[in-house]
PDB file of N, CA and C in Angstrom:
ATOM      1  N   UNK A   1      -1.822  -5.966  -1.993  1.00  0.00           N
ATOM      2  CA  UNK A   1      -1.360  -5.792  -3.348  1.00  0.00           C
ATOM      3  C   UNK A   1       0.159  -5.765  -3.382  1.00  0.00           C
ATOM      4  N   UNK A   2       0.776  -5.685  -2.355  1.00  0.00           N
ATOM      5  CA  UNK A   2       2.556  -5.435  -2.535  1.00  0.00           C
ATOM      6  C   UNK A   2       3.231  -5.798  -3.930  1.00  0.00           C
ATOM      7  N   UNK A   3       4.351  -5.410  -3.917  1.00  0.00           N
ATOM      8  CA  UNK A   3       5.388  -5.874  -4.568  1.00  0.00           C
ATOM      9  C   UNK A   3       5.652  -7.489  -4.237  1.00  0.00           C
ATOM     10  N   UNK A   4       5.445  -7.831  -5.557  1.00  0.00           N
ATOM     11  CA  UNK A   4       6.001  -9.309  -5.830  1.00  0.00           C
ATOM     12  C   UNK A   4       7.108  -9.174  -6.773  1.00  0.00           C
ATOM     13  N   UNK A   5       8.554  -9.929  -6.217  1.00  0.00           N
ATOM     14  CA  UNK A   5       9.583 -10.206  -6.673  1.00  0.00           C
ATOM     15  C   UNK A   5       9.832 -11.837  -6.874  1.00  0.00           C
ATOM     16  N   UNK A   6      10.366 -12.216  -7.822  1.00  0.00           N
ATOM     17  CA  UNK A   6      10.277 -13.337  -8.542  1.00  0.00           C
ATOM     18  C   UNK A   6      11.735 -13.816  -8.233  1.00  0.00           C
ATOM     19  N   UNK A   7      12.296 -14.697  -7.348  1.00  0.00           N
ATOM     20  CA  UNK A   7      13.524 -14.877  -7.293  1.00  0.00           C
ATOM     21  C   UNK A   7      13.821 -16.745  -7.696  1.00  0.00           C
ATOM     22  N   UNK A   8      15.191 -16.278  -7.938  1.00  0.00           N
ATOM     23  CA  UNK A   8      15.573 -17.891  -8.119  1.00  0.00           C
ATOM     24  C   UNK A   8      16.438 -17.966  -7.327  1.00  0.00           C
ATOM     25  N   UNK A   9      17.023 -19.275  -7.107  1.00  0.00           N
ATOM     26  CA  UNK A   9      17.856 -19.577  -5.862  1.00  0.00           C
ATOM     27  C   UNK A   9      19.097 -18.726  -5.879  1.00  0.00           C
ATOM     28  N   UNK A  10      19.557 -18.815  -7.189  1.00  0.00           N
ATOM     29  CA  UNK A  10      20.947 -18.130  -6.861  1.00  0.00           C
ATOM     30  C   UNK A  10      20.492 -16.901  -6.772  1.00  0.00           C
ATOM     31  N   UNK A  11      20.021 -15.957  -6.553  1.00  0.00           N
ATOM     32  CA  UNK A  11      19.544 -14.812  -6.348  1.00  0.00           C
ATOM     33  C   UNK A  11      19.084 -14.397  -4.776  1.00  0.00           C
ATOM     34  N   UNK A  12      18.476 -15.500  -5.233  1.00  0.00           N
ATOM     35  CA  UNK A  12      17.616 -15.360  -3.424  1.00  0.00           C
ATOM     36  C   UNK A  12      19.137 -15.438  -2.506  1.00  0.00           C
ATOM     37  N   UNK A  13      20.352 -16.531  -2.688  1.00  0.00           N
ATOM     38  CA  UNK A  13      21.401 -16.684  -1.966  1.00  0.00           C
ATOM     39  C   UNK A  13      22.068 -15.035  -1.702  1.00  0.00           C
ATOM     40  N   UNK A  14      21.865 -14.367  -3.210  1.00  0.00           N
ATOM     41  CA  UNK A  14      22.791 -13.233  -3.247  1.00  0.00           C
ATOM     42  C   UNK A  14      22.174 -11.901  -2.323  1.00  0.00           C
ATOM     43  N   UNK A  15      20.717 -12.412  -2.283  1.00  0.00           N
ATOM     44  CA  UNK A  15      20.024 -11.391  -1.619  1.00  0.00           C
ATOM     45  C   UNK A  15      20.247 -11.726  -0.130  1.00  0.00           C
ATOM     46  N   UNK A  16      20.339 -12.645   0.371  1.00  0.00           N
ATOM     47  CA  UNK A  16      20.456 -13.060   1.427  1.00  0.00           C
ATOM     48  C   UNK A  16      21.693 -12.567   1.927  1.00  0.00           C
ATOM     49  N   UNK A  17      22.671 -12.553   1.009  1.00  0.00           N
ATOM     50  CA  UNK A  17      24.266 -12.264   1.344  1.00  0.00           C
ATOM     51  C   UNK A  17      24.775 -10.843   1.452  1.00  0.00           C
ATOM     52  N   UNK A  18      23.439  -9.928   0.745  1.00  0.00           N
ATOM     53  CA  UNK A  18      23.402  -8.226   0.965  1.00  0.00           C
ATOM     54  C   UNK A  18      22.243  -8.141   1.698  1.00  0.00           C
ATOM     55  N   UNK A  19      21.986  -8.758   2.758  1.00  0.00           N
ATOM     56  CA  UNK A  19      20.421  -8.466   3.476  1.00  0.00           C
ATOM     57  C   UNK A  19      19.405  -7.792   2.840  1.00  0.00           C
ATOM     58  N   UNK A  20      19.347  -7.942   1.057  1.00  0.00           N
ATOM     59  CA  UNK A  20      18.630  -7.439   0.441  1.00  0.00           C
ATOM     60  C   UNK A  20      16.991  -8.047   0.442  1.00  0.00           C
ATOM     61  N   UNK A  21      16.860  -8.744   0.997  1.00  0.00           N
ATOM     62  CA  UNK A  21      15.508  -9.750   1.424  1.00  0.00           C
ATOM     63  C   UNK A  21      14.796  -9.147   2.453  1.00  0.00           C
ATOM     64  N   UNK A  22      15.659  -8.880   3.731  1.00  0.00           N
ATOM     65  CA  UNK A  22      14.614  -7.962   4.431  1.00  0.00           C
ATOM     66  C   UNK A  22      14.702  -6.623   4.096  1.00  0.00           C
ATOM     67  N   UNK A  23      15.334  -6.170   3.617  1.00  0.00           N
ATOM     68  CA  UNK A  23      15.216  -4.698   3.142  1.00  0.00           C
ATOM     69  C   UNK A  23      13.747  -5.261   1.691  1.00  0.00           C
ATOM     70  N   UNK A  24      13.963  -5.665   0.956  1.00  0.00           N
ATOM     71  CA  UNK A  24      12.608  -5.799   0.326  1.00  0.00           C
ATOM     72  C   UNK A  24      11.180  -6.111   0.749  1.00  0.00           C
ATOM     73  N   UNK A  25      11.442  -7.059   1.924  1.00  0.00           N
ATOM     74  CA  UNK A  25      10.304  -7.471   2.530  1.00  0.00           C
ATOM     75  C   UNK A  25       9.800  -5.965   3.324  1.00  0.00           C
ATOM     76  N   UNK A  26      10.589  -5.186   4.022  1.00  0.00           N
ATOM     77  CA  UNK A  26      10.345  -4.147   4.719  1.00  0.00           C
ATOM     78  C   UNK A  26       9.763  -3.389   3.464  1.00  0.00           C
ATOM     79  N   UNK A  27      10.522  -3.190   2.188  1.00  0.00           N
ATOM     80  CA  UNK A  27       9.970  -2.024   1.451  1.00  0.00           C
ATOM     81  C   UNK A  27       8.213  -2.932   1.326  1.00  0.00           C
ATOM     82  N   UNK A  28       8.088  -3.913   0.696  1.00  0.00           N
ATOM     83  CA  UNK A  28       6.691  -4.465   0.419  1.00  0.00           C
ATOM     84  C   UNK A  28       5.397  -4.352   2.223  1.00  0.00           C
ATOM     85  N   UNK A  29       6.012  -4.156   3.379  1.00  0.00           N
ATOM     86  CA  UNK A  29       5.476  -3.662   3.986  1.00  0.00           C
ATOM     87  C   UNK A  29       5.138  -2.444   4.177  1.00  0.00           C
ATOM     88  N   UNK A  30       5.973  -1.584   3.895  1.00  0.00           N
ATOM     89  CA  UNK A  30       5.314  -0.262   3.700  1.00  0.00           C
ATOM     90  C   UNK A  30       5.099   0.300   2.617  1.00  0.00           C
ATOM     91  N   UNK A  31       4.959  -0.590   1.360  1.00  0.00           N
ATOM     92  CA  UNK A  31       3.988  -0.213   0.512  1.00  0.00           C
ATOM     93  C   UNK A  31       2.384  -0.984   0.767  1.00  0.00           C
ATOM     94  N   UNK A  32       2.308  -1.642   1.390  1.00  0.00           N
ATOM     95  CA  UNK A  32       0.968  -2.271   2.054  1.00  0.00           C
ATOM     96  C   UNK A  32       0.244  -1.149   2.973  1.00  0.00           C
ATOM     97  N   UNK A  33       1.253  -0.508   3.828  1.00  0.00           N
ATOM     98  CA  UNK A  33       0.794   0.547   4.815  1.00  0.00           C
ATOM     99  C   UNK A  33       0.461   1.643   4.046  1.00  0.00           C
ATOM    100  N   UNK A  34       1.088   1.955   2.971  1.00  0.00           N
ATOM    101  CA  UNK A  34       0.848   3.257   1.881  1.00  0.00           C
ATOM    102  C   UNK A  34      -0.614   2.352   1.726  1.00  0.00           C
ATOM    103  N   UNK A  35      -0.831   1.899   1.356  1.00  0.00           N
ATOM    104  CA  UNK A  35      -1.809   1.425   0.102  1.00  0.00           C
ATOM    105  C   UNK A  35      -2.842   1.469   1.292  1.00  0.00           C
ATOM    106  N   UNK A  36      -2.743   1.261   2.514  1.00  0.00           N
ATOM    107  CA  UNK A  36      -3.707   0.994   3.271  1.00  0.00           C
ATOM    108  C   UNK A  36      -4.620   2.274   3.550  1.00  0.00           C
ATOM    109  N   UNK A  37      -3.211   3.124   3.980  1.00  0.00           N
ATOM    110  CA  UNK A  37      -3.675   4.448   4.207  1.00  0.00           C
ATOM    111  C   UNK A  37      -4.190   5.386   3.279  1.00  0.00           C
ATOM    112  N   UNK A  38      -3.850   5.119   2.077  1.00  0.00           N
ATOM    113  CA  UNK A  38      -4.424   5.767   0.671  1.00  0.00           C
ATOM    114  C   UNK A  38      -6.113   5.423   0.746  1.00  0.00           C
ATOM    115  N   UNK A  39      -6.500   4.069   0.957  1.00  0.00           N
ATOM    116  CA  UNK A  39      -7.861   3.818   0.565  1.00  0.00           C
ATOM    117  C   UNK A  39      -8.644   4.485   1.491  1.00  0.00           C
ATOM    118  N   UNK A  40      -7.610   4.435   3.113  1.00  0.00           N
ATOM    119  CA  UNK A  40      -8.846   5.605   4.240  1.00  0.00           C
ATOM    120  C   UNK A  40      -8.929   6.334   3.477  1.00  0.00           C
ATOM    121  N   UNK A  41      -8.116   7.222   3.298  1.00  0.00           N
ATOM    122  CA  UNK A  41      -8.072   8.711   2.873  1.00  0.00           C
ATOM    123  C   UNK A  41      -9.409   8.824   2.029  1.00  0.00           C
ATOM    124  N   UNK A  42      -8.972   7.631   1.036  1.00  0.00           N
ATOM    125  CA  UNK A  42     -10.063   7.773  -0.403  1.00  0.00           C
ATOM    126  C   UNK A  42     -11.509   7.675   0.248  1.00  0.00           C
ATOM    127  N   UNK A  43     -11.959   6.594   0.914  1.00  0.00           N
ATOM    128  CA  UNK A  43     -12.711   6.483   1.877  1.00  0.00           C
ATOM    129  C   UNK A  43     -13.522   7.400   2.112  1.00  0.00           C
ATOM    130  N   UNK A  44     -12.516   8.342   3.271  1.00  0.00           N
ATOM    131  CA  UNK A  44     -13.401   9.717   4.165  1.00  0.00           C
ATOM    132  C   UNK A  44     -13.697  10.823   2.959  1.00  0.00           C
ATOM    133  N   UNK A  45     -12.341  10.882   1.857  1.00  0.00           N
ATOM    134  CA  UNK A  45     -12.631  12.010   1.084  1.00  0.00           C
ATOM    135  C   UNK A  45     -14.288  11.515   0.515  1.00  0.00           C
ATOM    136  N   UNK A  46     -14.437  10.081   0.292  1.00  0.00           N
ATOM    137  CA  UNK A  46     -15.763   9.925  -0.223  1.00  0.00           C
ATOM    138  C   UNK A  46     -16.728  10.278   0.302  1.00  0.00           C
ATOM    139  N   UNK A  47     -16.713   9.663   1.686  1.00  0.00           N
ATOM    140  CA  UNK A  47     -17.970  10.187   2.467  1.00  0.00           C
ATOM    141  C   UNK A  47     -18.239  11.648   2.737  1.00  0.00           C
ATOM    142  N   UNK A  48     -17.264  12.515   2.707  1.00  0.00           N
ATOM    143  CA  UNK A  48     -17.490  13.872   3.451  1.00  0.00           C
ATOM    144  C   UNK A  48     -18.157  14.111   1.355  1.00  0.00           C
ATOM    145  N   UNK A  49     -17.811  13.899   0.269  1.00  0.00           N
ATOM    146  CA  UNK A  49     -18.492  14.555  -0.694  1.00  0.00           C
ATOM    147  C   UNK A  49     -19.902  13.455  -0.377  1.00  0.00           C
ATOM    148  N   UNK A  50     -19.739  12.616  -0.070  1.00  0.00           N
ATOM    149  CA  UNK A  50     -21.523  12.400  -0.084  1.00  0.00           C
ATOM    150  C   UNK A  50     -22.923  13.238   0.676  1.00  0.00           C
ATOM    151  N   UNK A  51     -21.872  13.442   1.857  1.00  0.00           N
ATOM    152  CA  UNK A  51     -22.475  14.116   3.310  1.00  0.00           C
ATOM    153  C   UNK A  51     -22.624  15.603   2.143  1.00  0.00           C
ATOM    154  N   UNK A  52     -21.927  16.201   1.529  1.00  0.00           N
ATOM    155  CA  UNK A  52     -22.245  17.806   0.823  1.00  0.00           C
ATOM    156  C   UNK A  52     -23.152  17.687   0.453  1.00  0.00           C
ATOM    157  N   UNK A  53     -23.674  16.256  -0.976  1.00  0.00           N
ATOM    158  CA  UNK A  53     -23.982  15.992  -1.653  1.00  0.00           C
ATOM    159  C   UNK A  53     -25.415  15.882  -1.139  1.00  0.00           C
ATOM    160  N   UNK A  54     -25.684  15.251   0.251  1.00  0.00           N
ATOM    161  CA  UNK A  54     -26.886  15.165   0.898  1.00  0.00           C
ATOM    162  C   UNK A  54     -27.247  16.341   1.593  1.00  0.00           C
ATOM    163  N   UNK A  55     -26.657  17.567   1.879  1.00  0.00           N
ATOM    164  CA  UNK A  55     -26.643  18.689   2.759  1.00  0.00           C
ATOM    165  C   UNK A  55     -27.216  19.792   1.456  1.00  0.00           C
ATOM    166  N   UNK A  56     -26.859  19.443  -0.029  1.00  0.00           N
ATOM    167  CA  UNK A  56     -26.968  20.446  -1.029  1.00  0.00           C
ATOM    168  C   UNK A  56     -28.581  19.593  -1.410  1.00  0.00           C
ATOM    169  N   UNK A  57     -28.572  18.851  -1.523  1.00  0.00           N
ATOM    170  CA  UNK A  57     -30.242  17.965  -1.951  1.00  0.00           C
ATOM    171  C   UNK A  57     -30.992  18.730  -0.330  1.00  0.00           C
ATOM    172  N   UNK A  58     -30.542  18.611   0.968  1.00  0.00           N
ATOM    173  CA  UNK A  58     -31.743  19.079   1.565  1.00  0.00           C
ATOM    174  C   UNK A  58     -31.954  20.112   1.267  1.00  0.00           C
ATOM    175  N   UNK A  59     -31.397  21.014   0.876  1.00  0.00           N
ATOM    176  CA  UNK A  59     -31.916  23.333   0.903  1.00  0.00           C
ATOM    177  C   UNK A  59     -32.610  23.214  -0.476  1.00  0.00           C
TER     178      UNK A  59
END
């Protein structure tokens, strides 16, 4: 899902000329790694309420 930035040439030149390109590309990688690690999280938090959810249905 990253960040998409929309550049035009003269821009892209200016970004190039403040190494602002890999500093963006780096930020859009670790918003990929956020995003990645958010969905584990979401993930396990899911399963451990299912596992309750099946532990409260057996008693």
């Amino acid at each position: 899902m990253g960040l998409k930035f929309k550049k035009d040439d003269f821009l892209e030149k200016k970004f190039e000329d403040f190494g602002l390109d890999s500093l963006l590309s780096d930020v859009d990688q670790r918003a990929n790694e956020a995003k990645l690690a958010a969905e584990k999280f979401i993930e396990k938090e899911q399963e451990q309420l299912a596992k309750k959810k099946d532990e409260k249905k057996g008693q």
